[in-house]
N, C-alpha and C. Protein backbone atom coordinates (compact mmCIF):
# COMPACT_ATOMS: atom_id res chain seq x y z
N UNK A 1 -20.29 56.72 38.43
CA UNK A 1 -20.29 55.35 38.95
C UNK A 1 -20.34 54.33 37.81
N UNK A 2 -21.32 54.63 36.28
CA UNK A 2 -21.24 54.17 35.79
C UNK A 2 -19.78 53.91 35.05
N UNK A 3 -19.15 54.46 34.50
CA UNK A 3 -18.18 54.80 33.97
C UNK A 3 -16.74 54.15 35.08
N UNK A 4 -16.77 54.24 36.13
CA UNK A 4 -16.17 53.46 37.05
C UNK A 4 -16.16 51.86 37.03
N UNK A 5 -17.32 51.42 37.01
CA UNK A 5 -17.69 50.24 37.06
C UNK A 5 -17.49 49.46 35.66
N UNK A 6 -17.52 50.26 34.52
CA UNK A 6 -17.52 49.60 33.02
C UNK A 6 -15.59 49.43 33.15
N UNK A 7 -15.34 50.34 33.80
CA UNK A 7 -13.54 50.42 33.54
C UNK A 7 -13.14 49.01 34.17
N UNK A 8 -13.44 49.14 35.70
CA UNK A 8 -13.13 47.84 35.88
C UNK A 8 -13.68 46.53 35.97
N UNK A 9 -14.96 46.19 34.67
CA UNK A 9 -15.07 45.32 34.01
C UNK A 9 -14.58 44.92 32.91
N UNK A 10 -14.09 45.98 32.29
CA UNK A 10 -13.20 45.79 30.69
C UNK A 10 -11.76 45.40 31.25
N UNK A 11 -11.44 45.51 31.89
CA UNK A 11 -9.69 44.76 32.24
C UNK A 11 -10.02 42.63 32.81
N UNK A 12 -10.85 42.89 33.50
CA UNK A 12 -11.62 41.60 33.82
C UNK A 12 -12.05 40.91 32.74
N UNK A 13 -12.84 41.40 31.97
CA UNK A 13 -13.10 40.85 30.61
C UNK A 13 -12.03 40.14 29.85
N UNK A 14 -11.59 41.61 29.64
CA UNK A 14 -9.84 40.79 28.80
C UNK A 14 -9.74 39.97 29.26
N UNK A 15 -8.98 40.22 30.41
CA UNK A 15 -8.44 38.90 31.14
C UNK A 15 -9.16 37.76 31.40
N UNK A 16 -10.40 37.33 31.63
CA UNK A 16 -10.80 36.48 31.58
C UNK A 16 -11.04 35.94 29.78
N UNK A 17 -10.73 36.02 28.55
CA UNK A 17 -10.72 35.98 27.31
C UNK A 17 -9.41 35.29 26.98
N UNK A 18 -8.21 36.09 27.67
CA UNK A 18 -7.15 35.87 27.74
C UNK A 18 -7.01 34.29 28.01
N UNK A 19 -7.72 34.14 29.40
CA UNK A 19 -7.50 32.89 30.12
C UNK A 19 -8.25 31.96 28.98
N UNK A 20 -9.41 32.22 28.54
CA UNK A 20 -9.98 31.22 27.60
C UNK A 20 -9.74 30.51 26.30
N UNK A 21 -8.79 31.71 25.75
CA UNK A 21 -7.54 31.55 24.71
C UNK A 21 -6.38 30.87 25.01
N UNK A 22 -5.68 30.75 25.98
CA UNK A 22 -5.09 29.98 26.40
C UNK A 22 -5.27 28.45 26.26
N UNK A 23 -6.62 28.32 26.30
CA UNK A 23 -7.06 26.83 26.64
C UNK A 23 -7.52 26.40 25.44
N UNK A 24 -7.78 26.98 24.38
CA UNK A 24 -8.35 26.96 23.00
C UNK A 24 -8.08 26.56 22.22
N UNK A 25 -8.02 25.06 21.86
CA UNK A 25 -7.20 24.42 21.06
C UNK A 25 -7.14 25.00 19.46
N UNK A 26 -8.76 25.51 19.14
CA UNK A 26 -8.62 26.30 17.79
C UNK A 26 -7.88 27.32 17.51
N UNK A 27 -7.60 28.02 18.47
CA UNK A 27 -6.86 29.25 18.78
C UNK A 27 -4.99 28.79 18.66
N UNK A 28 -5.08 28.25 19.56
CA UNK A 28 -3.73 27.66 19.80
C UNK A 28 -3.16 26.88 18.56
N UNK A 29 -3.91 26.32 17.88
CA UNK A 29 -3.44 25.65 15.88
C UNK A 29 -3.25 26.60 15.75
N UNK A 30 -4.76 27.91 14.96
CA UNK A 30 -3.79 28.60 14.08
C UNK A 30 -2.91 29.57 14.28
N UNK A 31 -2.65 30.03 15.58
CA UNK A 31 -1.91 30.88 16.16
C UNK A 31 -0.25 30.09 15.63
N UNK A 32 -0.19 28.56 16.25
CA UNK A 32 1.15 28.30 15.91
C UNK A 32 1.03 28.23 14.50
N UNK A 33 0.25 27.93 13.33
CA UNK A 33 0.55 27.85 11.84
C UNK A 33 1.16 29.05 11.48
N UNK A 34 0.12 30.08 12.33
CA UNK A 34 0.68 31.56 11.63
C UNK A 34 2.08 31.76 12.43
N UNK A 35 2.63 31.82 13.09
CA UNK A 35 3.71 31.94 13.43
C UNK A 35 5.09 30.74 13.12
N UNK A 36 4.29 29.84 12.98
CA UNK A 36 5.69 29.06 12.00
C UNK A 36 6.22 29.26 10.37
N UNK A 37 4.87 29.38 10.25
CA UNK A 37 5.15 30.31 8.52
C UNK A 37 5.29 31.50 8.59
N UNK A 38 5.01 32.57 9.55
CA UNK A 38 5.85 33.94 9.53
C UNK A 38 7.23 33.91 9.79
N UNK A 39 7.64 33.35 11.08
CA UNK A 39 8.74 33.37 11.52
C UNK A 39 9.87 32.53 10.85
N UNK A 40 9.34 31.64 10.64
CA UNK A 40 10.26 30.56 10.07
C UNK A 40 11.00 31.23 8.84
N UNK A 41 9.83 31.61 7.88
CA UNK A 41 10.54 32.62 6.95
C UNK A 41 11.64 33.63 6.76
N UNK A 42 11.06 34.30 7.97
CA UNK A 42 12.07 35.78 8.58
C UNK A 42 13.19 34.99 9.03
N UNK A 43 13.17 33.94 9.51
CA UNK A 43 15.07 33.29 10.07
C UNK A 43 15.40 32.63 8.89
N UNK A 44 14.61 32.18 7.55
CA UNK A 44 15.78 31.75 6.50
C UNK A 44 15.45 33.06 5.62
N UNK A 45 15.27 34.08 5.67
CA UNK A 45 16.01 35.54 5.19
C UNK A 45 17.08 36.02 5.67
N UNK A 46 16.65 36.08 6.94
CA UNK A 46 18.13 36.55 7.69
C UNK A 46 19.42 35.70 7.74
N UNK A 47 19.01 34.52 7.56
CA UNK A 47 20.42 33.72 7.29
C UNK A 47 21.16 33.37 6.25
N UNK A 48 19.58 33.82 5.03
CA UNK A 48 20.64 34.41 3.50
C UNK A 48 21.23 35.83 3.53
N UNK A 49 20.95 36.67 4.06
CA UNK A 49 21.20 38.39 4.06
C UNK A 49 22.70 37.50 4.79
N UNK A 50 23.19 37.07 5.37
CA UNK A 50 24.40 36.95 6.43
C UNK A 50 25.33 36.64 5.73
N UNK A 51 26.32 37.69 4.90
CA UNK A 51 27.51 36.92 4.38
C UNK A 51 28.38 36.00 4.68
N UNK A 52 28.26 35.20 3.39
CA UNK A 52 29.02 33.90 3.70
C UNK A 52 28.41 32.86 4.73
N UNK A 53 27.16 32.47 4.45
CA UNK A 53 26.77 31.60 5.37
C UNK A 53 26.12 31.07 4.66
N UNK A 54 25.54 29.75 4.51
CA UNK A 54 24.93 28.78 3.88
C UNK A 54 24.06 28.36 4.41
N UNK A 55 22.60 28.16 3.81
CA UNK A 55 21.42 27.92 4.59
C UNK A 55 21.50 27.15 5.43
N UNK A 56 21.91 25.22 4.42
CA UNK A 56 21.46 23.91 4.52
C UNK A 56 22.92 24.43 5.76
N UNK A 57 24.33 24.23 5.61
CA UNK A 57 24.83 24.19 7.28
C UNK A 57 24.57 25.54 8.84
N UNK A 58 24.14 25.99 8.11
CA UNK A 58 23.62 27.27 9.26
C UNK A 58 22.56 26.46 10.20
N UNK A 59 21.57 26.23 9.09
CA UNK A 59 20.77 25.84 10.63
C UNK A 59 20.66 24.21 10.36
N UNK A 60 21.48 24.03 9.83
CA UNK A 60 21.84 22.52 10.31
C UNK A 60 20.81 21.30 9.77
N UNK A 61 20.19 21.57 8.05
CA UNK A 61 18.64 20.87 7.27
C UNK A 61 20.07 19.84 6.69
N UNK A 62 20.87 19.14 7.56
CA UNK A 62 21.15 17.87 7.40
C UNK A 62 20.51 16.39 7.70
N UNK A 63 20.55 15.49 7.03
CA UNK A 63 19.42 14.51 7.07
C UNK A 63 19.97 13.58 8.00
N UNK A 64 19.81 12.96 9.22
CA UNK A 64 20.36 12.51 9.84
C UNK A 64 20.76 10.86 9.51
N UNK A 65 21.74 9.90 9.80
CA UNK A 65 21.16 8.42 9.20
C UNK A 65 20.66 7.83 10.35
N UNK A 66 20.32 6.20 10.34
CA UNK A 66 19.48 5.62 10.67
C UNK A 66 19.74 5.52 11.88
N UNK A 67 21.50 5.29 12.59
CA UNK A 67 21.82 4.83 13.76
C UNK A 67 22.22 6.07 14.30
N UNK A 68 21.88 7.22 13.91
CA UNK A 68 22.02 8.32 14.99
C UNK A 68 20.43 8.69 15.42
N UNK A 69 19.21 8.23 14.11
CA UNK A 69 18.23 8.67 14.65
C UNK A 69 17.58 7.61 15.79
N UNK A 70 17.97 6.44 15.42
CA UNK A 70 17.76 5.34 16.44
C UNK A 70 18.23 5.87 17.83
N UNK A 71 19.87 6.30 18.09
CA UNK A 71 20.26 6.34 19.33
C UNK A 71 19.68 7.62 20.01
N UNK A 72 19.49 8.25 19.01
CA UNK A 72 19.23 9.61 19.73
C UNK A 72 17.55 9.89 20.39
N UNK A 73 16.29 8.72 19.58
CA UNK A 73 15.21 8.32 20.09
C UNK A 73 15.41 7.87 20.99
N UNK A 74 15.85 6.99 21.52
CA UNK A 74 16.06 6.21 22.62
C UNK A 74 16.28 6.76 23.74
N UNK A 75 17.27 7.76 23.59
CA UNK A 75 17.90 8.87 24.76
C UNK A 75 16.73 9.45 24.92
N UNK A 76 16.28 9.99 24.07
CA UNK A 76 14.63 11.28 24.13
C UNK A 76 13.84 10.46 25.01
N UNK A 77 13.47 9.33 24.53
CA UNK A 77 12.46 8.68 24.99
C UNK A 77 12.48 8.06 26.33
N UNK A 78 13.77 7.87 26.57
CA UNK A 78 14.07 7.38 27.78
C UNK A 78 14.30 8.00 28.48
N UNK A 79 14.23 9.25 28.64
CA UNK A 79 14.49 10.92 29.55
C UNK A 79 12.87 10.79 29.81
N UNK A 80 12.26 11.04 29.09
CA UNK A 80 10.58 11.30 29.03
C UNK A 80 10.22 9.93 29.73
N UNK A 81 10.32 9.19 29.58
CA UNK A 81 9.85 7.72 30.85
C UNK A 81 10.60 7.96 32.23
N UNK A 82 11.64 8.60 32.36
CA UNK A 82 12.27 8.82 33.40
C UNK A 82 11.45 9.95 34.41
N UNK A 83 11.24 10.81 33.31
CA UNK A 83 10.73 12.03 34.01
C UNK A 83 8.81 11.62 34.37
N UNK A 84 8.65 10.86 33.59
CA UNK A 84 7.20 10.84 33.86
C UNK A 84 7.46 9.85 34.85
N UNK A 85 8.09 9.12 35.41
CA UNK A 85 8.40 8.04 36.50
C UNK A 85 8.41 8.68 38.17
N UNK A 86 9.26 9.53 37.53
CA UNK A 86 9.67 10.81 38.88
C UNK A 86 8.32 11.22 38.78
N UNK A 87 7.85 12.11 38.04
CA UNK A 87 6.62 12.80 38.69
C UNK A 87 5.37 12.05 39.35
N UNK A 88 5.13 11.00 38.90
CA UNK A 88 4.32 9.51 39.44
C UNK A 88 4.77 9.58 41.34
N UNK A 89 6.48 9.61 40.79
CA UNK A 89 6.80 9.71 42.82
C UNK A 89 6.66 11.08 43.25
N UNK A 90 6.55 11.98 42.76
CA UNK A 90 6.24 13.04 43.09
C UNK A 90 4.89 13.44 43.34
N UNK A 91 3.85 12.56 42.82
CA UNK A 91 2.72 12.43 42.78
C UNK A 91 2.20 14.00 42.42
N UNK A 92 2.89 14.13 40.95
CA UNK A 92 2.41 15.44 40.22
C UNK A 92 1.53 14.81 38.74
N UNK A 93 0.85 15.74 38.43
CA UNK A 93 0.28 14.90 37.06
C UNK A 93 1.55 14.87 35.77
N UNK A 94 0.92 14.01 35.53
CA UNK A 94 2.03 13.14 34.48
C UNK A 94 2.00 14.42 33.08
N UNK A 95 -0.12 14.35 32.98
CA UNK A 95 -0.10 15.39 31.66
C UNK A 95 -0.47 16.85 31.80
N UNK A 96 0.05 17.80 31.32
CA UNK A 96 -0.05 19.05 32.01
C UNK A 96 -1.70 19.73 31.67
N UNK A 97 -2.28 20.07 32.16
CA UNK A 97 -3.20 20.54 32.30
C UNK A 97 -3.68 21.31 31.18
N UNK A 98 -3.19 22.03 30.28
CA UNK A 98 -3.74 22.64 29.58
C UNK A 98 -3.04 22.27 28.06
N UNK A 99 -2.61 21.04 28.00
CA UNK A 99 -2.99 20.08 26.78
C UNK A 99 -4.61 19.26 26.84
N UNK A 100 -4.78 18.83 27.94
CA UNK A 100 -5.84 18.53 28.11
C UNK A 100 -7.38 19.47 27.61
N UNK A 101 -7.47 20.36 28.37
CA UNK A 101 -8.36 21.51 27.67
C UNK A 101 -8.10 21.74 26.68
N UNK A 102 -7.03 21.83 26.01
CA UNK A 102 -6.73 22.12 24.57
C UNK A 102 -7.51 21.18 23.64
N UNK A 103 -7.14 19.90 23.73
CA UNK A 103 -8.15 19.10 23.18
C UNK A 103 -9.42 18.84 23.37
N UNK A 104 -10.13 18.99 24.30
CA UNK A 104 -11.45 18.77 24.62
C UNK A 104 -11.52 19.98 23.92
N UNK A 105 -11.43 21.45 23.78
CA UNK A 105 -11.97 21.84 23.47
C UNK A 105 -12.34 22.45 22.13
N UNK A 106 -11.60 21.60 20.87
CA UNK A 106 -11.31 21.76 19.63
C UNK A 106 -12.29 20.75 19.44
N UNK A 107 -12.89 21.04 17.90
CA UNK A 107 -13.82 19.77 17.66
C UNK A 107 -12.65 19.12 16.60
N UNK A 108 -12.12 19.36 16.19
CA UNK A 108 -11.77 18.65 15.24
C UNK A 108 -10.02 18.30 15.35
N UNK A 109 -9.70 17.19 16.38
CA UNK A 109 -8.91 16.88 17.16
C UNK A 109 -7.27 17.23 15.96
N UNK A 110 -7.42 16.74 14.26
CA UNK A 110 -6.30 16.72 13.82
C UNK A 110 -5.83 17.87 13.85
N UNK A 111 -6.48 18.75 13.61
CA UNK A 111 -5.83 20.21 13.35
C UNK A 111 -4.64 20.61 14.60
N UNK A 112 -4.90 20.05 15.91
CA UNK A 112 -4.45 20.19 17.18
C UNK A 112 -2.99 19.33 16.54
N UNK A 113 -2.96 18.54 16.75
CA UNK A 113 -1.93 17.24 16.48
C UNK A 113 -1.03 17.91 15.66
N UNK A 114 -2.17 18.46 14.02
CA UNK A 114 -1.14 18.92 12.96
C UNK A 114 0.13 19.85 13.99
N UNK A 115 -0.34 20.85 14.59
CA UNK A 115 0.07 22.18 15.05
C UNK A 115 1.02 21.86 15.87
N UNK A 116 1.01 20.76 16.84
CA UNK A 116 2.00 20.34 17.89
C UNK A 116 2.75 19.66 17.74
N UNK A 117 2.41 18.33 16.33
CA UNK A 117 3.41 17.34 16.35
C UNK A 117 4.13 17.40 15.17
N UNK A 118 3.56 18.86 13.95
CA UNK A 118 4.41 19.42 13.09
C UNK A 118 5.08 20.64 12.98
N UNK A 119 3.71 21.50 13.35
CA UNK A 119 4.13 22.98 13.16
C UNK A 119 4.97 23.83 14.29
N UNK A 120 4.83 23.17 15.19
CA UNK A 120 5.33 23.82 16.43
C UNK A 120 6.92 23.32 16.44
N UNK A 121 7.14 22.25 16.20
CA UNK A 121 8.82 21.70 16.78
C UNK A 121 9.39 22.47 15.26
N UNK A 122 8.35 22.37 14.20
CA UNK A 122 9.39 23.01 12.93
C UNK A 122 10.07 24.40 13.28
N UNK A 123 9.27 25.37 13.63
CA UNK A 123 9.66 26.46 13.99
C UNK A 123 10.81 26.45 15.38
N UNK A 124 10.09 25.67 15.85
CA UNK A 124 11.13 25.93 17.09
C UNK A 124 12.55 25.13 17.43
N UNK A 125 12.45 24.15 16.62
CA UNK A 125 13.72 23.62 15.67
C UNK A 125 15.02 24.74 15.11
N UNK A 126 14.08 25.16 14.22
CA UNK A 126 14.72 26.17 12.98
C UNK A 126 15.55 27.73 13.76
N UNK A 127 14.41 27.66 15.07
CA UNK A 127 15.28 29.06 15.59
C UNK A 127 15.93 28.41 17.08
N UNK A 128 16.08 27.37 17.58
CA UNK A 128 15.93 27.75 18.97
C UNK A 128 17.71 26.40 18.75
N UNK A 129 17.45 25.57 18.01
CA UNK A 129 18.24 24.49 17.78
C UNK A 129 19.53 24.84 16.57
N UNK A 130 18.53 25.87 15.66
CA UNK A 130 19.08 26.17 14.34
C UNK A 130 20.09 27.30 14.60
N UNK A 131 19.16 28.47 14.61
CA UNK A 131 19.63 29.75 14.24
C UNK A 131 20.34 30.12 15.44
N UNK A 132 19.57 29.96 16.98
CA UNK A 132 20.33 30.52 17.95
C UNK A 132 21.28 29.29 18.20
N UNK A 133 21.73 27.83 18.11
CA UNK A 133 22.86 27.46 18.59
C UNK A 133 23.65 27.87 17.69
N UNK A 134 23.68 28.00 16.40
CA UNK A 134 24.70 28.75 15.80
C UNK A 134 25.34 29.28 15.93
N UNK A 135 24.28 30.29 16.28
CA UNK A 135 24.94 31.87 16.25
C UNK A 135 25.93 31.73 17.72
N UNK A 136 25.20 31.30 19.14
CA UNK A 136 26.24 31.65 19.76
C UNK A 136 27.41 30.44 19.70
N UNK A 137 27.33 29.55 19.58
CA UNK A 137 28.42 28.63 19.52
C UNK A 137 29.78 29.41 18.62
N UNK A 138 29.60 30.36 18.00
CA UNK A 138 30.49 30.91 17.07
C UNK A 138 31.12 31.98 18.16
N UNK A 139 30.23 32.30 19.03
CA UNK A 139 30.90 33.46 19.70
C UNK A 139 31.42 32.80 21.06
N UNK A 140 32.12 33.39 22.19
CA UNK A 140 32.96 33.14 23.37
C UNK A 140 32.01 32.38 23.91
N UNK A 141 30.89 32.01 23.76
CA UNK A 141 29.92 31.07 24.78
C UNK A 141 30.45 29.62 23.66
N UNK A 142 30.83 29.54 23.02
CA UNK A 142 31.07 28.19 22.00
C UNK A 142 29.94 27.24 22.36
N UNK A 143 29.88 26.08 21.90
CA UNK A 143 28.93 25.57 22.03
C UNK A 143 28.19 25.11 23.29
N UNK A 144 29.00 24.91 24.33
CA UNK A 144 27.99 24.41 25.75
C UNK A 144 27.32 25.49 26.18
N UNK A 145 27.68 26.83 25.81
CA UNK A 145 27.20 27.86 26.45
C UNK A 145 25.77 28.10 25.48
N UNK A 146 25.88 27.46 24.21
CA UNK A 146 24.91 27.75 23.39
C UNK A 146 23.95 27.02 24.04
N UNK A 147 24.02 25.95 24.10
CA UNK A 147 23.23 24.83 24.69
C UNK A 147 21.89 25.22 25.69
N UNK A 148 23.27 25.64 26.82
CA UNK A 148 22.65 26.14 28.04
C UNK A 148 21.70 27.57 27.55
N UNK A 149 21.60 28.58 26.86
CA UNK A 149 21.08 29.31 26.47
C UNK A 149 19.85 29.10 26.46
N UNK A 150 19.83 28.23 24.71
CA UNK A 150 19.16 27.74 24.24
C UNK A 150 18.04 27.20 24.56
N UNK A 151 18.40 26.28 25.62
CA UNK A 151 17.37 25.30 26.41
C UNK A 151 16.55 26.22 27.68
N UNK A 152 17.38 27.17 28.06
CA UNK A 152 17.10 28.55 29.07
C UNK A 152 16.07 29.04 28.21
N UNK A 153 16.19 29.54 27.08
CA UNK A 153 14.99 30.57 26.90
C UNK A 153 14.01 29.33 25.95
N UNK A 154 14.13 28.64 25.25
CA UNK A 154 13.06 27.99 24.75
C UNK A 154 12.26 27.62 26.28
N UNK A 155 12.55 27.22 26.99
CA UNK A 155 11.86 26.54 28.61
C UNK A 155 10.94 28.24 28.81
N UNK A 156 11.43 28.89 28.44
CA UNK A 156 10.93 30.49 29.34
C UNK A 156 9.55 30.92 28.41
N UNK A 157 9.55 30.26 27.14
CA UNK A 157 8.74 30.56 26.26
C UNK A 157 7.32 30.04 25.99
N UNK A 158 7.47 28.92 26.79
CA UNK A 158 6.37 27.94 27.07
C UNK A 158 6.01 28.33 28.74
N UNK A 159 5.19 29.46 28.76
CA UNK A 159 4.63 30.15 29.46
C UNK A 159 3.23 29.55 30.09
N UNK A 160 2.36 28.43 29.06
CA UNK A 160 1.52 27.49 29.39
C UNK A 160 1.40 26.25 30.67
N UNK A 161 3.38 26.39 30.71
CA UNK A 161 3.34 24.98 31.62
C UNK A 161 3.70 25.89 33.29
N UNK A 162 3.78 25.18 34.09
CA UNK A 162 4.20 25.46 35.50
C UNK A 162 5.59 25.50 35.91
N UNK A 163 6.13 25.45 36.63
CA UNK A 163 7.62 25.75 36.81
C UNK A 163 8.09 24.16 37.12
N UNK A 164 7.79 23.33 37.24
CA UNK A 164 7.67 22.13 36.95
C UNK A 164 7.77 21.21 36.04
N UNK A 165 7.00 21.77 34.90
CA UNK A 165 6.81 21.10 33.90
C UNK A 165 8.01 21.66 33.06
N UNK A 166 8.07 23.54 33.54
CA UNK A 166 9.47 23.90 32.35
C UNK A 166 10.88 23.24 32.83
N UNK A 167 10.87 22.40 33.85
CA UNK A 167 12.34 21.95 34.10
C UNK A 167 12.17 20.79 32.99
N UNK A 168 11.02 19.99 32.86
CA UNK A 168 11.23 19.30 31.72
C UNK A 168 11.72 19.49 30.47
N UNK A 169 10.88 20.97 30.37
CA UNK A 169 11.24 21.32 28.99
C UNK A 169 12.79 21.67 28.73
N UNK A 170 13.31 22.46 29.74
CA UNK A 170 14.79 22.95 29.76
C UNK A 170 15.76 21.15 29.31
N UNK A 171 15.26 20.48 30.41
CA UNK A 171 16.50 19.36 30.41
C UNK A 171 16.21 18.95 29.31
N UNK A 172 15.14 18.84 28.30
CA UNK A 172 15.12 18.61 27.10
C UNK A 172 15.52 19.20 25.84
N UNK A 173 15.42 20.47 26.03
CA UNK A 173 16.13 21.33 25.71
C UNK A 173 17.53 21.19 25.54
N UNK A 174 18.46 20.85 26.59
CA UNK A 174 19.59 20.06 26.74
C UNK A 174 20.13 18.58 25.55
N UNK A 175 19.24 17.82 25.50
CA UNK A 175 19.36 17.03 24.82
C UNK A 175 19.49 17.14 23.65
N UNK A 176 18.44 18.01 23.38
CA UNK A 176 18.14 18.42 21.77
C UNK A 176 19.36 18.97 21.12
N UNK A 177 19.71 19.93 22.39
CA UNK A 177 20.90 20.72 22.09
C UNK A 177 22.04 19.95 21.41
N UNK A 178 22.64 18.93 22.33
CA UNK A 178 23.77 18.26 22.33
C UNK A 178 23.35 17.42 21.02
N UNK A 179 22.46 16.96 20.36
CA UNK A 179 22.07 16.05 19.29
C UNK A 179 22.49 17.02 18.21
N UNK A 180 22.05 18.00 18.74
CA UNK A 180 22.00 19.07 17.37
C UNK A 180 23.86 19.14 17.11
N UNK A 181 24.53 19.56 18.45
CA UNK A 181 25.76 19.86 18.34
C UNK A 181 26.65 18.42 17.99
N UNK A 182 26.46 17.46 17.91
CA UNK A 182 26.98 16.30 17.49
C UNK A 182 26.56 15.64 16.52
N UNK A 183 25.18 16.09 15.93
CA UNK A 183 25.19 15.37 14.42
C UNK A 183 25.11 16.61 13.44
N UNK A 184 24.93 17.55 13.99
CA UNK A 184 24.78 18.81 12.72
C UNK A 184 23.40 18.70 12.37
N UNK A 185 22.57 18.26 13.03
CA UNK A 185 21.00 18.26 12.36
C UNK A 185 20.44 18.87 13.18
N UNK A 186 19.36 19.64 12.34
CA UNK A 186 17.98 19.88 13.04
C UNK A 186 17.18 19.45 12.10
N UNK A 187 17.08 18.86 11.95
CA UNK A 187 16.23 17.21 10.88
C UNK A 187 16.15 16.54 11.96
N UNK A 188 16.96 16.46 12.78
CA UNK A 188 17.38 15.45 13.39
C UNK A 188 16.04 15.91 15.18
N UNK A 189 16.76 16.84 15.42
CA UNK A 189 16.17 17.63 16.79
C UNK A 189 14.42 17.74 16.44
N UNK A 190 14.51 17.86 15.09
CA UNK A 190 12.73 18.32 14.64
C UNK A 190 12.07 17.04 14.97
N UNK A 191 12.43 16.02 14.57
CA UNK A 191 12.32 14.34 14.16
C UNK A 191 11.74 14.10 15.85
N UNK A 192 12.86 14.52 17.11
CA UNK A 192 13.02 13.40 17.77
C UNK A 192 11.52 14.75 18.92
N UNK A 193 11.78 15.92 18.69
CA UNK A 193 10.80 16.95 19.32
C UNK A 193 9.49 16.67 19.16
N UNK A 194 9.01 16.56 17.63
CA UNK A 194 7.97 15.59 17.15
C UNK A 194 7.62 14.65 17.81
N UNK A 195 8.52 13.47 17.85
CA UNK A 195 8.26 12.13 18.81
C UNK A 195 7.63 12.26 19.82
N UNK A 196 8.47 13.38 20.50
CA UNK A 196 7.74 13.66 22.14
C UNK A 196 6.86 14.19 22.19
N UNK A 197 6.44 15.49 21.38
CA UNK A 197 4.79 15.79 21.06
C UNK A 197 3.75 14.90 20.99
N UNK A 198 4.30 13.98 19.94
CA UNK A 198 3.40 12.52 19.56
C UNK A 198 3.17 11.79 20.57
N UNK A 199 4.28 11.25 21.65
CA UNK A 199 3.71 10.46 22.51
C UNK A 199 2.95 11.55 23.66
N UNK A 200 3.41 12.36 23.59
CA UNK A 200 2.67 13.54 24.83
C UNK A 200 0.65 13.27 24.53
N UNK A 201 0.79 13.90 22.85
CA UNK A 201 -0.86 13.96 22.64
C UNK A 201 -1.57 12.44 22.37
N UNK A 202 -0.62 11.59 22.10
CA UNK A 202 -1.39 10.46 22.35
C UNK A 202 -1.69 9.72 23.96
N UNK A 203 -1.08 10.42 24.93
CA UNK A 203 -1.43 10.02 26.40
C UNK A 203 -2.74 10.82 26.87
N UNK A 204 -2.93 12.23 26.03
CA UNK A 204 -3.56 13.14 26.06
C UNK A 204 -5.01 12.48 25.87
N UNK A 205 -4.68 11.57 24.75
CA UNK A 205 -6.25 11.19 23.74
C UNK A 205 -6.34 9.81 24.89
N UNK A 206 -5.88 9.06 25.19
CA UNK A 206 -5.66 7.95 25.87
C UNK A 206 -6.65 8.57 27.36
N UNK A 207 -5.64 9.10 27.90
CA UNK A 207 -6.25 9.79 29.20
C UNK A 207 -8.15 10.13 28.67
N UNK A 208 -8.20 11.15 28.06
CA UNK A 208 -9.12 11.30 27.67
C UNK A 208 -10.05 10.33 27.58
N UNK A 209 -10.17 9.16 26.85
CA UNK A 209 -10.79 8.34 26.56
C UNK A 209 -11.51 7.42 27.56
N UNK A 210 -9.91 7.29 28.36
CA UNK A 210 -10.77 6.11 29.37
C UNK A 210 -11.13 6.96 30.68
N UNK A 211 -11.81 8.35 30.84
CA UNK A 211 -11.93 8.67 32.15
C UNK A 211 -13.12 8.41 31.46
């Protein structure tokens, strides 16, 4: 009985650990540091090992100028007021739930910020904007099919939000895409992904503040 009872407290355990990690803003920094500096690495190896391919146009570390980063903020930003408008009529919450816990429960709020409004869009820039529209835009999906991919599995990866919140992420996804495929940057996609992090965790700290 004993031995029964320890078994199915150790799966419960986990799982309840699991759930607490999730919400862990300390956890959740260095988890993304370590994985933007692992990974990030491993996709500019593999895209020097790739004959005949060139870093700076592979994944697209073109610097964008002033009136594409202007127009292309504007679009970002004005999707994200749109969508937070709709959900207001939808009467869904505006900020997703477990940004919130994330911050309350870190003491030391920058480290959070660093991780979301740098470390996270770098990496996911570099493979999701970079490496995978590349790659398939070259093959029979050419570029809209990359797009659609693209924005498909980055949305699938953010496992944190609700099925709700990932339609945001997808149609953004979309955007990013098409920026990427019309200016050749992910300077550009990193820049404007950032933005939306930034205004996301500053509604986060806002919210926070005045309840």
């Amino acid at each position: 009985m004993v031995m029964a009872a320890t078994g199915q407290e150790s799966p419960d355990r986990i799982a309840q650990m699991a759930r607490s990690l999730k919400n862990d803003g300390l956890f959740l920094s260095v988890a993304t540091f370590s994985t933007t500096l692992i990974c990030s690495a491993a996709i500019i190896g593999i895209v020097k090992l790739k004959r005949g391919s060139k870093l700076k146009h592979y994944l697209g570390l073109i610097r964008p100028n002033g009136s594409q980063l202007l127009r292309w903020a504007m679009v970002t930003m004005g999707f994200c007021v749109a969508f937070d408008l709709m959900s207001i009529l939808l009467k869904r919450p505006i900020l997703p739930e477990f940004m919130t816990k994330a911050y309350v429960s870190i003491g030391s709020p920058w480290i959070l910020w660093l991780a979301v409004i740098v470390a996270s869009p770098l990496f996911e820039e570099l493979f999701f904007r970079g490496f995978i529209i590349k790659g398939l835009a070259e093959s029979r999906l050419r570029w809209q099919g990359a797009v659609l991919i693209s924005s498909g599995l980055w949305s699938l990866i953010h496992l944190q939000y609700n099925s709700y919140e990932q339609v945001f992420v997808f149609m953004l996804g979309l955007i990013l895409g098409v920026a990427r495929v019309k200016t050749g940057s992910t300077l550009l996609t990193f820049l404007l992904h950032s933005l939306v992090n930034l205004a996301a965790t500053i509604e986060v700290a806002v919210s926070l503040r005045g309840s």
